[in-house]
Protein backbone atom coordinates (compact mmCIF):
# COMPACT_ATOMS: atom_id res chain seq x y z
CA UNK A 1 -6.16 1.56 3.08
CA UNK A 2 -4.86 4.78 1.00
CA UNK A 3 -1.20 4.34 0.55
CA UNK A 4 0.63 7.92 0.39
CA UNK A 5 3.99 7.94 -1.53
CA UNK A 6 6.41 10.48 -1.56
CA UNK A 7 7.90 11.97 -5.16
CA UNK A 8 11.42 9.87 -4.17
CA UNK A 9 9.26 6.53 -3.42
CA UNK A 10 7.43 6.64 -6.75
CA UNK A 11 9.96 7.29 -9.07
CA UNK A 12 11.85 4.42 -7.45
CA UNK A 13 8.91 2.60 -7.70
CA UNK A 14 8.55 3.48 -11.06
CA UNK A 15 12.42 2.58 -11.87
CA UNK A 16 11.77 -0.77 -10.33
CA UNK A 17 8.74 -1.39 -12.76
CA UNK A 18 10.68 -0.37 -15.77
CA UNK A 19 14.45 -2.27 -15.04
CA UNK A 20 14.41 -5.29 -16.87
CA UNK A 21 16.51 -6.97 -14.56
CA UNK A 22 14.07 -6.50 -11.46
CA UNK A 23 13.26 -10.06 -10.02
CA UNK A 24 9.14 -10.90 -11.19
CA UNK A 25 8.28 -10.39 -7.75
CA UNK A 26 9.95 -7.37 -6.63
CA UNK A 27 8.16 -5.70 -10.32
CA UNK A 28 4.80 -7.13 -8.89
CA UNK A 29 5.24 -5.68 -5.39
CA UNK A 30 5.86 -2.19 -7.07
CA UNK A 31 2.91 -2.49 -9.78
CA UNK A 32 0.64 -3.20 -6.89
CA UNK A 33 2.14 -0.34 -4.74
CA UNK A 34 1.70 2.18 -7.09
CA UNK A 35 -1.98 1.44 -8.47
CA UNK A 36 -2.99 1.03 -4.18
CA UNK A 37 -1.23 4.77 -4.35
CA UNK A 38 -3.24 6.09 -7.64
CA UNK A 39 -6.32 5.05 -5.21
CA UNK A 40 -7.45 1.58 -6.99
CA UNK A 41 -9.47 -0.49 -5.29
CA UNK A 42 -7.83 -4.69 -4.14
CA UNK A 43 -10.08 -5.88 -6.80
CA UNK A 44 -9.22 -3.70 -9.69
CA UNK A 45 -5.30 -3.84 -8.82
CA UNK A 46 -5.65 -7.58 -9.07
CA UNK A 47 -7.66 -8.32 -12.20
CA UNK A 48 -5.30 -5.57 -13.82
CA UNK A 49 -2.26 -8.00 -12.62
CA UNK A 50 -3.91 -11.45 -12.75
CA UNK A 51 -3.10 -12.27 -9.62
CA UNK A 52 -4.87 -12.63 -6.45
CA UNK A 53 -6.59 -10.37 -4.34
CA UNK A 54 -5.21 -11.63 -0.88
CA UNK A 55 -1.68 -11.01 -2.13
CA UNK A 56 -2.91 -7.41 -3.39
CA UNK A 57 -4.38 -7.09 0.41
CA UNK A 58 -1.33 -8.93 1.95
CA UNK A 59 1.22 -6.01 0.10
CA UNK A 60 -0.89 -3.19 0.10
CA UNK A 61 -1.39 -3.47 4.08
CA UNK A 62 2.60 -4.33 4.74
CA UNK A 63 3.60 -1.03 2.79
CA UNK A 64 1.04 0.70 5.21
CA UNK A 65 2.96 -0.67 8.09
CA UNK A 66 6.39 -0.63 6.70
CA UNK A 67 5.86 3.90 5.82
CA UNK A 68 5.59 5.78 9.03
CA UNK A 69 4.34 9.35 8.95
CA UNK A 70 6.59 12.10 9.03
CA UNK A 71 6.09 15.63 9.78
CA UNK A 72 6.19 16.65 6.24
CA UNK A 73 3.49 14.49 5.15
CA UNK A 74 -0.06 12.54 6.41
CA UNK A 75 0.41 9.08 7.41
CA UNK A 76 0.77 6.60 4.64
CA UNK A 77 -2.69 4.41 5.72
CA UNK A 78 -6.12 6.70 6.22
CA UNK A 79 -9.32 6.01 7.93
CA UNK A 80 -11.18 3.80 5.56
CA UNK A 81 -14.81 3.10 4.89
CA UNK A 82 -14.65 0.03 7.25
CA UNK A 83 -12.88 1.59 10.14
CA UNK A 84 -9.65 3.54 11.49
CA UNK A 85 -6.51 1.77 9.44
CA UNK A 86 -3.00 1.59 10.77
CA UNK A 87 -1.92 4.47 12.48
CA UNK A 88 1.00 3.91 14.00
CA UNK A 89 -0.68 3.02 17.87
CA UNK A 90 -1.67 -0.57 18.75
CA UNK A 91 -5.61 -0.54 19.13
CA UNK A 92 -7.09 -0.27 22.24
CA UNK A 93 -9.62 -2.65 23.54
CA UNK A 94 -12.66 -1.54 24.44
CA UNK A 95 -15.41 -2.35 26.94
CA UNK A 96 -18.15 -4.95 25.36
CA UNK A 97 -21.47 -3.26 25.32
């Protein structure tokens, strides 16, 4: 999933990262936000941390869900290699084959 930030969302991002009084996980939420926005890959985002992948994964995809798309910019999640990502629509079933 390609996360899409806006100028305002990064630099508060960014602040967040750099306050020394931002709670451990709030700093790690932003860290992985960011690198999922400079196009990283789960893996790399999570080796950079030290943490693990799944929560990489688990806050990458809730930042997808949590940005909807406005008219001045794409939606924040993008078709990916494996498949159509969140686009704001519940998926649709479809006949089995």
């Amino acid at each position: 999933m390609l996360v899409t930030l806006t100028a305002a969302e990064r630099n508060t991002l960014k602040m967040r990262v750099r306050r020394a009084r931002t709670p451990w996980l709030d700093r790690l939420r932003a860290q992985i936000v960011l690198a999922a926005a400079r196009g990283r890959i789960n893996a790399r985002i999570a080796a950079d941390l030290g943490i693990n992948v799944d929560t990489v994964r688990r806050w990458r995809g809730a930042t997808c869900r949590r940005l909807p798309p406005t008219p001045t910019r794409a939606p924040p999640c993008a078709t990916t290699a494996r498949g159509p990502a969140w686009t704001g629509t519940p998926p649709t079933s479809s006949p089995p084959t």
